[in-house]
N, C-alpha and C. Protein backbone atom coordinates (compact mmCIF):
# COMPACT_ATOMS: atom_id res chain seq x y z
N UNK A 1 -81.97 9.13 -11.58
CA UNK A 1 -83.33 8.68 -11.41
C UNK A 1 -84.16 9.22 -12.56
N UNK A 2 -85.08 8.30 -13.02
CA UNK A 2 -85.52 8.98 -14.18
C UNK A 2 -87.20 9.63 -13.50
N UNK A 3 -87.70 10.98 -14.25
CA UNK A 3 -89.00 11.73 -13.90
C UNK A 3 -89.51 11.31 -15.19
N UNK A 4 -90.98 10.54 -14.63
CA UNK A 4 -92.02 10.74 -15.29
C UNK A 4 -92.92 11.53 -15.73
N UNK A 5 -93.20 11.76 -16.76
CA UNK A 5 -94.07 12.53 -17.03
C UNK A 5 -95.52 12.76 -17.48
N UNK A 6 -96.25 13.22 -17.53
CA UNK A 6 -98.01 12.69 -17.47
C UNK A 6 -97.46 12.94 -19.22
N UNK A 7 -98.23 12.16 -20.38
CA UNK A 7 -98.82 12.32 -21.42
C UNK A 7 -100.22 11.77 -21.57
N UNK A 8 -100.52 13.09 -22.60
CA UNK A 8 -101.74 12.98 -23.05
C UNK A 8 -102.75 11.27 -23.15
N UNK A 9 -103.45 10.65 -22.83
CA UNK A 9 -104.02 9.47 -22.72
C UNK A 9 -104.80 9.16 -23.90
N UNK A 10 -105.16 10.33 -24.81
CA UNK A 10 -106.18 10.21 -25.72
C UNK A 10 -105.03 10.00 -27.06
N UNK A 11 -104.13 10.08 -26.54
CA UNK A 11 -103.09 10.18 -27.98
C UNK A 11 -102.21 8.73 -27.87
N UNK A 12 -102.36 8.12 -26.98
CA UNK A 12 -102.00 6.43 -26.35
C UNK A 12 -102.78 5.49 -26.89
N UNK A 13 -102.12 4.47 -27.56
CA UNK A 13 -103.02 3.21 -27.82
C UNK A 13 -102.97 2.47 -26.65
N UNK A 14 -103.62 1.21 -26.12
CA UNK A 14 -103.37 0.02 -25.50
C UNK A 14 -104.07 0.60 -23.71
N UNK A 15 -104.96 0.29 -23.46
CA UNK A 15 -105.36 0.42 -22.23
C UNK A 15 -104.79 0.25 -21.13
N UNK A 16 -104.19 -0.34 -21.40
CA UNK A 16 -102.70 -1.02 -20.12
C UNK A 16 -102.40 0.48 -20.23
N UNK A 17 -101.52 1.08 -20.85
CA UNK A 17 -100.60 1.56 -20.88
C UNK A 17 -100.93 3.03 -20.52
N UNK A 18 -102.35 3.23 -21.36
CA UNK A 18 -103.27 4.69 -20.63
C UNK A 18 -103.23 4.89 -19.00
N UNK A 19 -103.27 3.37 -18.72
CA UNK A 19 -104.11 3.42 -17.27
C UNK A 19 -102.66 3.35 -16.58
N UNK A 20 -101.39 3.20 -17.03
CA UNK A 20 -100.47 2.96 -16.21
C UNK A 20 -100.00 4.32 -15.92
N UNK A 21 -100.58 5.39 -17.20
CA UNK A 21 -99.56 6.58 -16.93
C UNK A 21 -100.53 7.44 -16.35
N UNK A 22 -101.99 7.24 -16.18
CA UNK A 22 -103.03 7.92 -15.69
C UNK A 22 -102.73 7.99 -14.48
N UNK A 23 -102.71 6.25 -13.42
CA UNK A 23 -102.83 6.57 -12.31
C UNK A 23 -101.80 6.99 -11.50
N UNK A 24 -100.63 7.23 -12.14
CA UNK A 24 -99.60 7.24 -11.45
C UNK A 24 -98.91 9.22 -11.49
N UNK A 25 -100.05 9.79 -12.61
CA UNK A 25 -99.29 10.89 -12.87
C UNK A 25 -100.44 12.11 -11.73
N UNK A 26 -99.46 13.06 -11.14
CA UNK A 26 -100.24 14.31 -10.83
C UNK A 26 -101.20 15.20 -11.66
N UNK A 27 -102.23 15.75 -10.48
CA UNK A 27 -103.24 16.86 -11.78
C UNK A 27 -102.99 17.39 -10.41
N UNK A 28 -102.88 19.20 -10.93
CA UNK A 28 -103.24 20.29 -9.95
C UNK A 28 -104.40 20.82 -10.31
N UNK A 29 -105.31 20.91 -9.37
CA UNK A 29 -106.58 21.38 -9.29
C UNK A 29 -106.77 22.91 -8.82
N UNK A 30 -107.04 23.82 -9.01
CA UNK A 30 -106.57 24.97 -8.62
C UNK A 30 -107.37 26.12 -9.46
N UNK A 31 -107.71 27.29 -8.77
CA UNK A 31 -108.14 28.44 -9.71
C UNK A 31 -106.75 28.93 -10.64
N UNK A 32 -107.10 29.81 -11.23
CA UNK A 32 -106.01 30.59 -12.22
C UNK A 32 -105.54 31.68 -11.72
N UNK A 33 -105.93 32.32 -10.78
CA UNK A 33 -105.72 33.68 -10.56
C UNK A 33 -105.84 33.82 -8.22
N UNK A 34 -105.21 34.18 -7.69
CA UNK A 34 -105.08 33.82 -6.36
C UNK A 34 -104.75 35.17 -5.93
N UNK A 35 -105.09 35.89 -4.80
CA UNK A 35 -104.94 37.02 -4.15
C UNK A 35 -104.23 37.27 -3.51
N UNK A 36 -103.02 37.78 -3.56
CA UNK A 36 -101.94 38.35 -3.23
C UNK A 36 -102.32 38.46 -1.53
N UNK A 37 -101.21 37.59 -0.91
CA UNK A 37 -101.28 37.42 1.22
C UNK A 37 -102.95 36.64 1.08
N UNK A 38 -103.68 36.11 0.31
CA UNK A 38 -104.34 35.14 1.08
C UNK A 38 -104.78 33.63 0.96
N UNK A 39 -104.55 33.52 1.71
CA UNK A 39 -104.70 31.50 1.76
C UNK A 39 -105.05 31.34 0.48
N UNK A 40 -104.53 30.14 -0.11
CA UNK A 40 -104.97 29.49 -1.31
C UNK A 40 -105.15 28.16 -1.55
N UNK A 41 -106.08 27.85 -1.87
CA UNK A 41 -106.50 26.18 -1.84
C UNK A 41 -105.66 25.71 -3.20
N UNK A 42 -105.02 24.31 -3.14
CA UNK A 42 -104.31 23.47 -4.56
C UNK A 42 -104.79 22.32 -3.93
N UNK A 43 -105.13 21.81 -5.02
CA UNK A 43 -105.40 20.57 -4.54
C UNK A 43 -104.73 19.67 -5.52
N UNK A 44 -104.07 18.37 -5.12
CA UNK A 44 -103.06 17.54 -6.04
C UNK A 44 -103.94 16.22 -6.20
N UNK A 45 -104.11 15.94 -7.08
CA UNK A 45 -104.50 14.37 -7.25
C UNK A 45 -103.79 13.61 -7.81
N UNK A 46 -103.88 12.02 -7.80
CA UNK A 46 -102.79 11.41 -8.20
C UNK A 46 -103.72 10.55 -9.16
N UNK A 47 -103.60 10.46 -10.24
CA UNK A 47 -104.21 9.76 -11.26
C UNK A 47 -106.16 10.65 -11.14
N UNK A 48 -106.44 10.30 -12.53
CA UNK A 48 -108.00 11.32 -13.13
C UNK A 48 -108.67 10.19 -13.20
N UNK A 49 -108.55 9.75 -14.56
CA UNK A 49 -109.39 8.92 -15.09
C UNK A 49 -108.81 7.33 -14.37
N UNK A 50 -107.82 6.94 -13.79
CA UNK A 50 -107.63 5.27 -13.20
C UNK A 50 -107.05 5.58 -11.50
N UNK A 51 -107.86 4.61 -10.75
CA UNK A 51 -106.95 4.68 -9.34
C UNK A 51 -105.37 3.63 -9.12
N UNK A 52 -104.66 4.65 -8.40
CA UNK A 52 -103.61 4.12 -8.16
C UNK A 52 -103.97 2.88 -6.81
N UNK A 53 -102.75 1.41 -7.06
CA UNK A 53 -103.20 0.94 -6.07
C UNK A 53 -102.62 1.53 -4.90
N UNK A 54 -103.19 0.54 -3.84
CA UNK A 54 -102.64 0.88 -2.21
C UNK A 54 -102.27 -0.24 -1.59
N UNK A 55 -101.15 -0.64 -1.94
CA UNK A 55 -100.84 -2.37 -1.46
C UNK A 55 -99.76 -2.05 -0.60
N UNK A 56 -99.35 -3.11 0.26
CA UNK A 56 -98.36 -2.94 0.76
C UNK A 56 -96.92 -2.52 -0.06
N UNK A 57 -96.66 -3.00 -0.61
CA UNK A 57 -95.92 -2.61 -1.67
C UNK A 57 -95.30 -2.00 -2.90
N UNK A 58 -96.63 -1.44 -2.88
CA UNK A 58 -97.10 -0.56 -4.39
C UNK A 58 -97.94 0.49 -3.69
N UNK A 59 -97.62 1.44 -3.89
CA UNK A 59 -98.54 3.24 -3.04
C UNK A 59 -98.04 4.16 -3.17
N UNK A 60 -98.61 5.26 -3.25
CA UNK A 60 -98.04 6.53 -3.12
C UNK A 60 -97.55 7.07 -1.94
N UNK A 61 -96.03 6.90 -2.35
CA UNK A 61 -95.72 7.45 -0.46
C UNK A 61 -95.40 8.98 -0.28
N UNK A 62 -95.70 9.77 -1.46
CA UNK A 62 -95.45 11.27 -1.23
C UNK A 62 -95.82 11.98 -2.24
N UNK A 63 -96.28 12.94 -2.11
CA UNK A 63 -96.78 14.19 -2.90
C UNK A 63 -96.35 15.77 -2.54
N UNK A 64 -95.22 16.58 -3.66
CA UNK A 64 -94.46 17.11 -3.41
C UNK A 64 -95.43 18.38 -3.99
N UNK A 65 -95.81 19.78 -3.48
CA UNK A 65 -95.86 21.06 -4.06
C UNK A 65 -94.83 21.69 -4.66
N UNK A 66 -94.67 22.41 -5.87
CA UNK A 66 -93.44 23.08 -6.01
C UNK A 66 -93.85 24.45 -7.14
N UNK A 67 -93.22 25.74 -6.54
CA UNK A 67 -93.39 26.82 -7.06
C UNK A 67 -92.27 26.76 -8.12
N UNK A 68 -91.78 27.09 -9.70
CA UNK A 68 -90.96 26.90 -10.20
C UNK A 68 -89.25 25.92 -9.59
N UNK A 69 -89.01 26.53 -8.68
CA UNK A 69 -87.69 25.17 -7.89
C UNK A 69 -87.88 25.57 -6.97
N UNK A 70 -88.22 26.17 -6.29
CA UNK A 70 -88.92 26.00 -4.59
C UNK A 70 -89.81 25.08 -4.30
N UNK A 71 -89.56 24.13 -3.30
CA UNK A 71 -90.62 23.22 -2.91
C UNK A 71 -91.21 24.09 -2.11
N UNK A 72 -92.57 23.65 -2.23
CA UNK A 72 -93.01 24.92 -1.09
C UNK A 72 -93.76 23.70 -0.09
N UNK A 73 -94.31 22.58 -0.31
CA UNK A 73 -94.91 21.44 0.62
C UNK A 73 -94.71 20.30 0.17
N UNK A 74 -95.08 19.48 1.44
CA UNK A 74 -94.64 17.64 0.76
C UNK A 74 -95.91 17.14 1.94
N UNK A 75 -96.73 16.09 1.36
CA UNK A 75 -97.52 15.17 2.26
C UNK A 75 -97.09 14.21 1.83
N UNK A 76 -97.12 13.40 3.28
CA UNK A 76 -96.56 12.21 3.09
C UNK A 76 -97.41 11.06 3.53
N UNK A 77 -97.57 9.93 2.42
CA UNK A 77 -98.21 8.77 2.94
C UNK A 77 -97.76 7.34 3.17
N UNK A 78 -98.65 6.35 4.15
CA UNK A 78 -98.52 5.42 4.59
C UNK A 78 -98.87 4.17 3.65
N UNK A 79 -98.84 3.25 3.51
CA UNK A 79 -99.33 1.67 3.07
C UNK A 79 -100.36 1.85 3.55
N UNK A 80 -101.71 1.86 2.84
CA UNK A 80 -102.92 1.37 3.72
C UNK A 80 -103.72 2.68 3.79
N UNK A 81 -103.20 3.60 3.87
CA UNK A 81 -104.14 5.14 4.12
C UNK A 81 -105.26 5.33 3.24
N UNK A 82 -105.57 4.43 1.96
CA UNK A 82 -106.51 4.16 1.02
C UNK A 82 -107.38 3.10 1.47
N UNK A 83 -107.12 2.60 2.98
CA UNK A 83 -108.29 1.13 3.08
C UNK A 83 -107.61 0.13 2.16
N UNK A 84 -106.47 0.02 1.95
CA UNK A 84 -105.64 -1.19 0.95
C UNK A 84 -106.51 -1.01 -0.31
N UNK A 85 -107.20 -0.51 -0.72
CA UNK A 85 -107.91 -0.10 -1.98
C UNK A 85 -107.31 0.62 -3.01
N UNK A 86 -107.62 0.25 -4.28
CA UNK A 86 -107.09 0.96 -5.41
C UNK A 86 -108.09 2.45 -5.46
N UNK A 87 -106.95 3.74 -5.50
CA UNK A 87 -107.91 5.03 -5.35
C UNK A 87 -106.72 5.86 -5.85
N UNK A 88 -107.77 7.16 -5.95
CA UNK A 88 -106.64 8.54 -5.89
C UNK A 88 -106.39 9.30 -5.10
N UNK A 89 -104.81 8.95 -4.39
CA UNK A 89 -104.64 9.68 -3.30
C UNK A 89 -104.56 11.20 -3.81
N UNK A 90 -105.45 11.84 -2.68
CA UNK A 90 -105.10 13.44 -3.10
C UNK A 90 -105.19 13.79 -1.69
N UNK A 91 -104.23 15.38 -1.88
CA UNK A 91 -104.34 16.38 -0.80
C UNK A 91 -104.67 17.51 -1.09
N UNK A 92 -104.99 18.65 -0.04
CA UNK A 92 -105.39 20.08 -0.40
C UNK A 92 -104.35 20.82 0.25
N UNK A 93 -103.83 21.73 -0.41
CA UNK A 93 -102.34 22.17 -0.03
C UNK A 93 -103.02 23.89 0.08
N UNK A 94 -102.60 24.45 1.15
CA UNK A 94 -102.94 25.93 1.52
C UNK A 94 -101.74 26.58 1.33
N UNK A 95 -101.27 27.83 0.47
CA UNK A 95 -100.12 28.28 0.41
C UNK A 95 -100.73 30.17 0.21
N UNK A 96 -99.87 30.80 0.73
CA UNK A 96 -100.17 32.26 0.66
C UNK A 96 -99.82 33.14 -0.45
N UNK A 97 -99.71 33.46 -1.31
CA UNK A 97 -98.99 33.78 -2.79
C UNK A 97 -98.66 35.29 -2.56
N UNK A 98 -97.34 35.70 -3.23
CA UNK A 98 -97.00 36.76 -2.96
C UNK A 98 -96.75 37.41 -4.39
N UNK A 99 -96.96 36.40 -5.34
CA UNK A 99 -96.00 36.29 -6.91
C UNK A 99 -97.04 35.39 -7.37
N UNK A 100 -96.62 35.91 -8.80
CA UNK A 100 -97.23 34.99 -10.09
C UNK A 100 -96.74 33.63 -9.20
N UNK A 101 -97.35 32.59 -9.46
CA UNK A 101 -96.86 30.90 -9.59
C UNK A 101 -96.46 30.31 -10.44
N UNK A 102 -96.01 29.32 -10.96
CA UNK A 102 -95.53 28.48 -11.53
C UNK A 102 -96.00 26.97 -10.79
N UNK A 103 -96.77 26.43 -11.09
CA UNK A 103 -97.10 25.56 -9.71
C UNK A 103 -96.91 23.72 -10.43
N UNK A 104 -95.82 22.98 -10.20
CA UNK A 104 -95.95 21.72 -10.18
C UNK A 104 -96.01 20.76 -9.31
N UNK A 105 -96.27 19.45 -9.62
CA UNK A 105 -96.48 18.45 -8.47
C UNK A 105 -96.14 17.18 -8.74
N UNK A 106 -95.43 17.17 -7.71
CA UNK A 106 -94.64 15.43 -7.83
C UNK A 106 -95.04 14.36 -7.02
N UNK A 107 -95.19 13.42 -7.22
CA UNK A 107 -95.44 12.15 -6.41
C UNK A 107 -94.10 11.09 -6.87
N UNK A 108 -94.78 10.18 -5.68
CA UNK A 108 -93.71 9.37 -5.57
C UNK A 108 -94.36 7.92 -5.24
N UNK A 109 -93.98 7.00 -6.46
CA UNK A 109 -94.84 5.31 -6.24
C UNK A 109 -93.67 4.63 -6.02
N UNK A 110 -93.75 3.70 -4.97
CA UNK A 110 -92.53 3.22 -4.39
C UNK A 110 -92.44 1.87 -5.61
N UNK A 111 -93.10 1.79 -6.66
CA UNK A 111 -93.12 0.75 -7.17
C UNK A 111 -92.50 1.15 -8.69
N UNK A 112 -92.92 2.57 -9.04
CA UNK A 112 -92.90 2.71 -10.54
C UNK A 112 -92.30 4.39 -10.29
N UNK A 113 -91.82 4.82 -9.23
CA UNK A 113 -91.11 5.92 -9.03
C UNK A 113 -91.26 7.24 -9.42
N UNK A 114 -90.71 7.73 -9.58
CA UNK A 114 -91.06 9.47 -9.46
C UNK A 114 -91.78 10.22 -11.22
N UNK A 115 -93.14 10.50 -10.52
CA UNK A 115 -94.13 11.34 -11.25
C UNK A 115 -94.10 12.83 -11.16
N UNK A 116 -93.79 13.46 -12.49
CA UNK A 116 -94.29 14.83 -12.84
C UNK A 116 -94.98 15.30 -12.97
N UNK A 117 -96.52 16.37 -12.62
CA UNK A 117 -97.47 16.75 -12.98
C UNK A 117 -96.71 18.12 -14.76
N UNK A 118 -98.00 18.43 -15.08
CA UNK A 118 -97.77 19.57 -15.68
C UNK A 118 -97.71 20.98 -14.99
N UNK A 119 -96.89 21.89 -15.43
CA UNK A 119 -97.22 23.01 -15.18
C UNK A 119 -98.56 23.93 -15.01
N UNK A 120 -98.86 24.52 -14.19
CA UNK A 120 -100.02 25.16 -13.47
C UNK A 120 -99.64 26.76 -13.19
N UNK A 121 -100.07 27.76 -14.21
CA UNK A 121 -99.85 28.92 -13.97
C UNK A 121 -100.68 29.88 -13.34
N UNK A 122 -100.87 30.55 -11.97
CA UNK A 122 -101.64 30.92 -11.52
C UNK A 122 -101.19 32.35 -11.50
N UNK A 123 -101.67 32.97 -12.01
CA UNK A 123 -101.72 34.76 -11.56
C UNK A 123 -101.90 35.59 -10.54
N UNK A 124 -101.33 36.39 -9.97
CA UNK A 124 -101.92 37.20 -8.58
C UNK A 124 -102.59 38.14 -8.48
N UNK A 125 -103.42 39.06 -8.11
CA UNK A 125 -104.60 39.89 -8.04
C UNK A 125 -104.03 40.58 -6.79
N UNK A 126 -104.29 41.79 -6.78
CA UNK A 126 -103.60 42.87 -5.48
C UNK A 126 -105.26 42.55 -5.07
């Protein structure tokens, strides 16, 4: 199976092609630095600058958390959970940190298949 990967959009000619890898790729939203045993907000979005559609056929049916190769969460979505509207599905993922992170995020378009976010390094604080 091949993984996609987000590239840069500003370094892309052809608008098609910006907007194809925009809406389809992960951003982790997240502070830099997280407190060792307490809750931590991530939040995953799926495309920045273009919305992904929500068709019956074409959607994001999953969004994977992952600490270097530990998955640590997965939300999972339906056809339609966007109002059949073109948008960016996102979630807010709560995880407890015990360790530096390594934090990536994967989605999954049942149409154009499996998306890589970039790496997200978060630090821990006693």
């Amino acid at each position: 199976m091949r993984i996609n990967k987000y590239q840069d959009i500003n370094t892309i000619d052809g608008e098609a092609k910006k907007d194809y890898i925009d809406r389809h790729s992960a951003f982790i939203h997240c502070d830099e630095t997280a407190k060792k045993g307490e809750k931590f907000k991530v939040k995953v979005k799926i495309g920045d600058a273009y919305a992904h559609p929500d068709d019956f056929d074409h959607y994001v049916a999953w969004v994977q958390l992952w600490d270097g190769e530990k998955m640590l969460t997965q939300a999972n979505f339906s056809t339609g959970i966007l109002g059949g509207e073109a948008n960016q599905a996102e979630v807010d993922f709560y995880v407890v940190p015990s360790r530096k992170m390594k934090l990536t995020a994967t989605a999954f378009c049942t149409k154009h298949g499996l998306w890589h976010s970039d790496e997200k390094l978060v630090e821990i604080s006693e």
